[in-house]
C-alpha atoms as a PDB file:
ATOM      1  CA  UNK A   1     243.882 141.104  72.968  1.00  0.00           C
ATOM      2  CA  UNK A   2     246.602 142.176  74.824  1.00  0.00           C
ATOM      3  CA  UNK A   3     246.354 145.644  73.710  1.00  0.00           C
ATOM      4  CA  UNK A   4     242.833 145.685  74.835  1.00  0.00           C
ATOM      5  CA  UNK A   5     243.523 144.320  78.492  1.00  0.00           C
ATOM      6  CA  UNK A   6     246.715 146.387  79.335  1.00  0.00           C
ATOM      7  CA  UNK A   7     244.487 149.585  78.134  1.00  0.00           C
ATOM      8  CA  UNK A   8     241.377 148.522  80.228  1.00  0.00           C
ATOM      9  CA  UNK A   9     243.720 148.009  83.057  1.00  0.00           C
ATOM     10  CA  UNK A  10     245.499 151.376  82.211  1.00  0.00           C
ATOM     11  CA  UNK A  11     242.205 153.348  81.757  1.00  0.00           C
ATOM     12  CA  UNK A  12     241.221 151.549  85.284  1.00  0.00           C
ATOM     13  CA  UNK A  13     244.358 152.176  87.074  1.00  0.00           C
ATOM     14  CA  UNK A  14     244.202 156.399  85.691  1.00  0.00           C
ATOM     15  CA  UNK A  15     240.363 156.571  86.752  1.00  0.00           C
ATOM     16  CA  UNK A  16     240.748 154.954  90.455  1.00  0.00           C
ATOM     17  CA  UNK A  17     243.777 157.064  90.637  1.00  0.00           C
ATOM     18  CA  UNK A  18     242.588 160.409  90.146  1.00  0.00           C
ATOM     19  CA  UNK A  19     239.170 159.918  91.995  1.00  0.00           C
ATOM     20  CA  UNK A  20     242.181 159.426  95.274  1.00  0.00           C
ATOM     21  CA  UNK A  21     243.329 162.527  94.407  1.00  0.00           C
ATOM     22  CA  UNK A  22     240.839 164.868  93.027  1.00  0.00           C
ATOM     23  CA  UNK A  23     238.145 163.922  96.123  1.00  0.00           C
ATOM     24  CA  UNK A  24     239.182 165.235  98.861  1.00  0.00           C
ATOM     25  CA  UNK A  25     235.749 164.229 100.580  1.00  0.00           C
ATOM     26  CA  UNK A  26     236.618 160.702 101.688  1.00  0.00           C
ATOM     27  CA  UNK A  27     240.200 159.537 102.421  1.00  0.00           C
ATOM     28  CA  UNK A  28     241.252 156.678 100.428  1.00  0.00           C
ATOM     29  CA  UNK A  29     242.930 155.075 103.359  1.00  0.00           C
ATOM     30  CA  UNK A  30     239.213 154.986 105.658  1.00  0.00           C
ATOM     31  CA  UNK A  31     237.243 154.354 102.213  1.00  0.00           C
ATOM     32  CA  UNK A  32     236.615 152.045  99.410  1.00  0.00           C
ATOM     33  CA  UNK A  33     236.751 153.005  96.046  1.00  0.00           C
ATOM     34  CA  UNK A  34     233.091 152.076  95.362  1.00  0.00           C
ATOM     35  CA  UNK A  35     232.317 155.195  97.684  1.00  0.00           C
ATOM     36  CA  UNK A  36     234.043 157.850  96.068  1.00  0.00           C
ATOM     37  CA  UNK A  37     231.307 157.249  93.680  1.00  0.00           C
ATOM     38  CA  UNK A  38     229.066 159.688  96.076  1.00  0.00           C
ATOM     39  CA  UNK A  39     232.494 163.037  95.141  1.00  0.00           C
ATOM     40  CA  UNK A  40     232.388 165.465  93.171  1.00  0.00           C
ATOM     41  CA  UNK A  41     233.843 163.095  90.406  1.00  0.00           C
ATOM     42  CA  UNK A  42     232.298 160.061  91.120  1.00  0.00           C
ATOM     43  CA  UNK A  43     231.885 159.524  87.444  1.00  0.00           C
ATOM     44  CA  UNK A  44     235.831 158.165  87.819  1.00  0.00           C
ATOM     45  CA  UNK A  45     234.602 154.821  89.570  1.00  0.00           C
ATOM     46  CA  UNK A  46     232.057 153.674  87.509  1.00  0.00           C
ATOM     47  CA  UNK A  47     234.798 154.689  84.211  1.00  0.00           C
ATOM     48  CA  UNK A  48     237.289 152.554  85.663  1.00  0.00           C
ATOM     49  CA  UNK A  49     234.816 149.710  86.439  1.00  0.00           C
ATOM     50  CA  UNK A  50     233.701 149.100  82.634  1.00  0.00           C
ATOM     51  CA  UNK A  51     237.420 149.517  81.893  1.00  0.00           C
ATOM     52  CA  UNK A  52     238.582 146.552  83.904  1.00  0.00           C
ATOM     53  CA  UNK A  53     235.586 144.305  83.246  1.00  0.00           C
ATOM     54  CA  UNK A  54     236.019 145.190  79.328  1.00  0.00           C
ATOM     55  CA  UNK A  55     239.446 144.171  79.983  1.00  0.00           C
ATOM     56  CA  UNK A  56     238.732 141.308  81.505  1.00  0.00           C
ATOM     57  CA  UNK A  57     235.795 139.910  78.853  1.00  0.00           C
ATOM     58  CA  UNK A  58     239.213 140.197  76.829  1.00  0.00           C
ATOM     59  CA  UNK A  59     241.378 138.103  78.664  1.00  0.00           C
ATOM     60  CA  UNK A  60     238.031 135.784  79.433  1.00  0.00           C
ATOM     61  CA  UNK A  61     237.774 135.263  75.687  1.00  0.00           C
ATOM     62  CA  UNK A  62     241.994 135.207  75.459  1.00  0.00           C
ATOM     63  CA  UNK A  63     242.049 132.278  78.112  1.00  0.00           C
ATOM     64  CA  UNK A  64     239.345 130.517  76.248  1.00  0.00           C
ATOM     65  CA  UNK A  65     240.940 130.276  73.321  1.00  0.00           C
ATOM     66  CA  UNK A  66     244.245 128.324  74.789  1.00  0.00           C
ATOM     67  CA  UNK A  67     241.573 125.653  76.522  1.00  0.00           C
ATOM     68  CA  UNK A  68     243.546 126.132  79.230  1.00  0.00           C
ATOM     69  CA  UNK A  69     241.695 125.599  82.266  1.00  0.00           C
ATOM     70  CA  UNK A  70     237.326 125.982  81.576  1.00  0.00           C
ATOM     71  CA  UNK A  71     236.849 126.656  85.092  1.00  0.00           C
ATOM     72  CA  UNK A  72     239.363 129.468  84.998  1.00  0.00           C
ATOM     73  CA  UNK A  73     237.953 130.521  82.002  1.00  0.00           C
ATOM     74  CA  UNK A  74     234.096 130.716  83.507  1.00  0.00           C
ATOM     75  CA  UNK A  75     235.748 132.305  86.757  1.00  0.00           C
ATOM     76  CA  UNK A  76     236.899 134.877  84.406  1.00  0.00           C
ATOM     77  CA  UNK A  77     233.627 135.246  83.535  1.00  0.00           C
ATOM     78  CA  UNK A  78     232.081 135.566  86.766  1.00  0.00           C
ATOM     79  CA  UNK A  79     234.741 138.859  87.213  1.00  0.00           C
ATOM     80  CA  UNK A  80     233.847 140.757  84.006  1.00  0.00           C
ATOM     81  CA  UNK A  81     230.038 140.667  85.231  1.00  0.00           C
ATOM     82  CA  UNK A  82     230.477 141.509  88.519  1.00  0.00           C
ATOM     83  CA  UNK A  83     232.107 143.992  88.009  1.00  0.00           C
ATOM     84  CA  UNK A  84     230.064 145.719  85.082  1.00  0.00           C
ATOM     85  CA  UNK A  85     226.974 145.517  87.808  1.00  0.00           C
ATOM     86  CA  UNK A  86     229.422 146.939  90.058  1.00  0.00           C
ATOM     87  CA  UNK A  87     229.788 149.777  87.982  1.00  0.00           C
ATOM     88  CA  UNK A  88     226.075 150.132  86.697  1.00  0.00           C
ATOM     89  CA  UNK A  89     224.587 150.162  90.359  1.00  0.00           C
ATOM     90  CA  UNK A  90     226.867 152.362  92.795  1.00  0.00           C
ATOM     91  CA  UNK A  91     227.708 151.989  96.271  1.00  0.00           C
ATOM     92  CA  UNK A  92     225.551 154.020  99.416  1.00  0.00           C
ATOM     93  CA  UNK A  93     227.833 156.802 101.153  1.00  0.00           C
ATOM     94  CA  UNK A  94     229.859 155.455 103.399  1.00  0.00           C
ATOM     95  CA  UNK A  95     228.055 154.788 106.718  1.00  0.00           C
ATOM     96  CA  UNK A  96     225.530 153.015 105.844  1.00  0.00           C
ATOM     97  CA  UNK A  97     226.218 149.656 106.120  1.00  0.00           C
ATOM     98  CA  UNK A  98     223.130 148.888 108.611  1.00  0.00           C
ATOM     99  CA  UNK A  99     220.612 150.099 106.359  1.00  0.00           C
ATOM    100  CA  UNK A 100     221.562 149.453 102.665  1.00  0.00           C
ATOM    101  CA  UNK A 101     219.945 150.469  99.300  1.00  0.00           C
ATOM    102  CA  UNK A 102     219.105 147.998  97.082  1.00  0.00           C
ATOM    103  CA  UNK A 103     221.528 149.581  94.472  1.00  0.00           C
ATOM    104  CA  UNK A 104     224.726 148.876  97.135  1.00  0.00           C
ATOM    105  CA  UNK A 105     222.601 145.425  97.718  1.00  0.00           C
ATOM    106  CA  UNK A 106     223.662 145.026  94.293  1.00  0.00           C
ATOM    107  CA  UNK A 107     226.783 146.262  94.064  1.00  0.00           C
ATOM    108  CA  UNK A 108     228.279 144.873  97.226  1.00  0.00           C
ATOM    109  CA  UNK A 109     226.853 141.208  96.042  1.00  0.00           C
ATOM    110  CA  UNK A 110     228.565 141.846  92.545  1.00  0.00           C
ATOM    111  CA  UNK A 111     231.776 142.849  93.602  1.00  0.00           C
ATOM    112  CA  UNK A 112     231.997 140.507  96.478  1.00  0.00           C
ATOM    113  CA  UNK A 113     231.290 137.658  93.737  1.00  0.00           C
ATOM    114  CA  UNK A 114     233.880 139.469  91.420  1.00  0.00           C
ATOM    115  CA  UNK A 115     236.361 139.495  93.557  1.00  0.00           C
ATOM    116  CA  UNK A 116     236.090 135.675  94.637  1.00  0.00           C
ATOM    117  CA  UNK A 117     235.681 134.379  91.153  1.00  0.00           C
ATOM    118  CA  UNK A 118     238.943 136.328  90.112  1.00  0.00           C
ATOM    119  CA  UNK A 119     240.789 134.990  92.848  1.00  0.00           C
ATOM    120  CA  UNK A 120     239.874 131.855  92.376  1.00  0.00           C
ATOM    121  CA  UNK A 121     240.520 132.109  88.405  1.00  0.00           C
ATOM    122  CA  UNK A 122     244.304 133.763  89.002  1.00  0.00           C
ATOM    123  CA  UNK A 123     244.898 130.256  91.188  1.00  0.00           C
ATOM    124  CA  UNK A 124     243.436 127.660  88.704  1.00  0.00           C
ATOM    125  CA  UNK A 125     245.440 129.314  85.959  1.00  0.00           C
ATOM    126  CA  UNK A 126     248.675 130.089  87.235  1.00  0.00           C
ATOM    127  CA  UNK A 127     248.279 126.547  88.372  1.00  0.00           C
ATOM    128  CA  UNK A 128     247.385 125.589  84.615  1.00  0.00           C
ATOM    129  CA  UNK A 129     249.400 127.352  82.636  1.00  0.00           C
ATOM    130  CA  UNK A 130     253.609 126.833  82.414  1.00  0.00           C
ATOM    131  CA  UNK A 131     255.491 127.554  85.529  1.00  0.00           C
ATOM    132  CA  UNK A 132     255.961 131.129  85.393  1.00  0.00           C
ATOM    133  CA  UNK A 133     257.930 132.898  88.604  1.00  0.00           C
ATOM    134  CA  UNK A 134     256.407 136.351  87.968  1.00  0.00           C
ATOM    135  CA  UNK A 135     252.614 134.967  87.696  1.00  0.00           C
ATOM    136  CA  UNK A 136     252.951 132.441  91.051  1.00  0.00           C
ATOM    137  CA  UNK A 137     253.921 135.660  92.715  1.00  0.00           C
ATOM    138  CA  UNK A 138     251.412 138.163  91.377  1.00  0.00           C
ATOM    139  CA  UNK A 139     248.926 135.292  92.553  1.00  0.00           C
ATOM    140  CA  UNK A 140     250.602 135.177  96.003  1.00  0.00           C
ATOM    141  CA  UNK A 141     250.328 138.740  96.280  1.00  0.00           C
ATOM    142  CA  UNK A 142     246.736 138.853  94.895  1.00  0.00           C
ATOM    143  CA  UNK A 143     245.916 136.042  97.981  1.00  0.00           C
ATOM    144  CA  UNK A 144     247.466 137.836 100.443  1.00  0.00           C
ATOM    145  CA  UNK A 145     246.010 141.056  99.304  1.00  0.00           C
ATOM    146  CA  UNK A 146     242.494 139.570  99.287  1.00  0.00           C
ATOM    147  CA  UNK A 147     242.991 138.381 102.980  1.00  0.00           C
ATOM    148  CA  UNK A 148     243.608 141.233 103.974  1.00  0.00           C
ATOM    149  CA  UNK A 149     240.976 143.204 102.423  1.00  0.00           C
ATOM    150  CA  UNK A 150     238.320 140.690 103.657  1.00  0.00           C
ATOM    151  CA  UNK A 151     239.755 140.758 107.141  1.00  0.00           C
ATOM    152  CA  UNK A 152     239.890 144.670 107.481  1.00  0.00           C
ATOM    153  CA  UNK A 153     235.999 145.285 105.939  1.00  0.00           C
ATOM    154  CA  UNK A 154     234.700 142.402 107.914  1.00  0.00           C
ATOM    155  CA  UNK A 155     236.154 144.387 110.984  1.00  0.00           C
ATOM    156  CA  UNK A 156     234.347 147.665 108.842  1.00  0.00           C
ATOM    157  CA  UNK A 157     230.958 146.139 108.809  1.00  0.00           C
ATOM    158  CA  UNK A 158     230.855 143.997 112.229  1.00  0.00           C
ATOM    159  CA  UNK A 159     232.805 145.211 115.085  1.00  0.00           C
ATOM    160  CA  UNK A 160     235.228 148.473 114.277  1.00  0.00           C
ATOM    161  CA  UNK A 161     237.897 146.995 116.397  1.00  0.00           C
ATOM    162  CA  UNK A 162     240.942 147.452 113.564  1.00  0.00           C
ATOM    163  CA  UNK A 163     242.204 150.814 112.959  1.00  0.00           C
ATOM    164  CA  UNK A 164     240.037 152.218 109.798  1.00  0.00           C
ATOM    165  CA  UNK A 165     242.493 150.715 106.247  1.00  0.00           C
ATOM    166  CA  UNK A 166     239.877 149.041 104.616  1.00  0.00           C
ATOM    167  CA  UNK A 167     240.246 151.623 101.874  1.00  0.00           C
ATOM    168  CA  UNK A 168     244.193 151.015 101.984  1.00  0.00           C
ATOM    169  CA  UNK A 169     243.590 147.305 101.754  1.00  0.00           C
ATOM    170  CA  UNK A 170     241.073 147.139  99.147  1.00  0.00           C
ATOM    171  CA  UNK A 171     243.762 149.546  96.917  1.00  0.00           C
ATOM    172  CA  UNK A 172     246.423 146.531  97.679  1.00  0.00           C
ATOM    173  CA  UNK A 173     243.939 143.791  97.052  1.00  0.00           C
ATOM    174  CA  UNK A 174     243.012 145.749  93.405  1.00  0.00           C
ATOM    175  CA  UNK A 175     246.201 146.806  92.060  1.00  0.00           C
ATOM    176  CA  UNK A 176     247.358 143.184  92.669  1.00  0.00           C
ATOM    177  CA  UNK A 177     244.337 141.943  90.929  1.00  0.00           C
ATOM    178  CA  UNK A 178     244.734 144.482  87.916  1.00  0.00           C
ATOM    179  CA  UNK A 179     249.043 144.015  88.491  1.00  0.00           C
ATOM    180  CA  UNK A 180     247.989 139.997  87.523  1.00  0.00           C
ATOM    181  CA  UNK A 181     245.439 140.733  84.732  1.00  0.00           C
ATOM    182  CA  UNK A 182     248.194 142.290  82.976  1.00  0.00           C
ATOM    183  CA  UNK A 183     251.145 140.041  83.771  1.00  0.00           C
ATOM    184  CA  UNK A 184     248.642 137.504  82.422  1.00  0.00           C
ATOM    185  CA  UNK A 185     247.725 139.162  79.311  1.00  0.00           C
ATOM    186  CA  UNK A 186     251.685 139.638  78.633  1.00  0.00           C
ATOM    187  CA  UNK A 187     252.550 135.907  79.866  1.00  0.00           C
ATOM    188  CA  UNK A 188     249.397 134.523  78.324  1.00  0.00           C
ATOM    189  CA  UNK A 189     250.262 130.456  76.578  1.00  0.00           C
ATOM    190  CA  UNK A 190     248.929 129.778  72.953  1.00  0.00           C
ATOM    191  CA  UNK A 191     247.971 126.729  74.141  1.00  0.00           C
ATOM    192  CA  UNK A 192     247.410 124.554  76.992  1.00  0.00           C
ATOM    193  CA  UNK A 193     249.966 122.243  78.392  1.00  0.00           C
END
């Protein structure tokens, strides 16, 4: 199990990675990752996608098996599926967020869910599992990387008043999300307390 989330993670990480640098179209600082689906090697994003949510069925069925927490292990879930929809229906070129398709409908819906349901899970287990230093941070980081994603494409999609980072902030909010999968899959109990 572990094997198979650190290599999801890794495959996820090395896709997301080289989309940033091989598409020069967007800038990954202005953009989300979801849009770089629209380069020249948009294949990347939807590569790293099943990655992370095969990863994450992994750890899902990991965490189930130390009855942890249920609710953390459904939130788990909830992650893994939204973002394999994610990845099966891609995000509109950027611009369009007046007038979507109903395959960023999708998408944004998905990974919106995805990335509430993982938060969520990463504070019910950290809170479930043995005190663990490393994990409370990577789920403090994950929080505050998640607040400040929301806050920066809220401003992106409603009034434009913040200086254009919700590409930047998204980055943060992932690689803390994929920085905790891993820490978890590494820290991961046998059983619950």
């Amino acid at each position: 199990m572990k094997k198979t989330v650190l290599t999801g993670v890794g495959i996820g990480v090395a896709a997301f990675t080289i989309s940033d640098v091989v598409n020069r179209e967007m800038s990954p600082v202005g953009e989300t990752i979801s849009r770089f689906v629209n380069t020249g090697a948009g294949w990347l994003v939807p590569l790293g996608l099943v990655a992370v949510a095969l990863a994450a069925a992994a750890l899902t069925v990991a965490v189930a098996r130390t009855g942890a927490s249920r609710a953390g292990t459904w939130l788990l879930g909830i992650w893994s599926l939204g973002l394999l929809l994610a990845a099966i229906f891609p995000a509109d070129p950027p611009g369009q967020w007046d007038n979507p398709s109903v395959s960023e409908s999708v998408h944004g819906f998905s990974a919106w869910a995805a990335f509430a349901a993982f938060t969520a899970a990463a504070v019910v287990l950290t809170r479930a599992w043995p005190r663990n230093a490393l994990l409370t941070g990577a789920t403090v980081a994950l929080v505050s990387g998640m607040i400040l994603f929301v806050v920066t494409l809220v401003d992106v999609m409603v009034s434009r008043s913040l200086p254009p980072v919700v590409g930047l902030t998204e980055r943060i909010a992932v690689a803390a999300c994929l920085g905790w999968m891993a820490l978890a899959a590494l820290r991961l109990p046998r059983t619950s307390r």
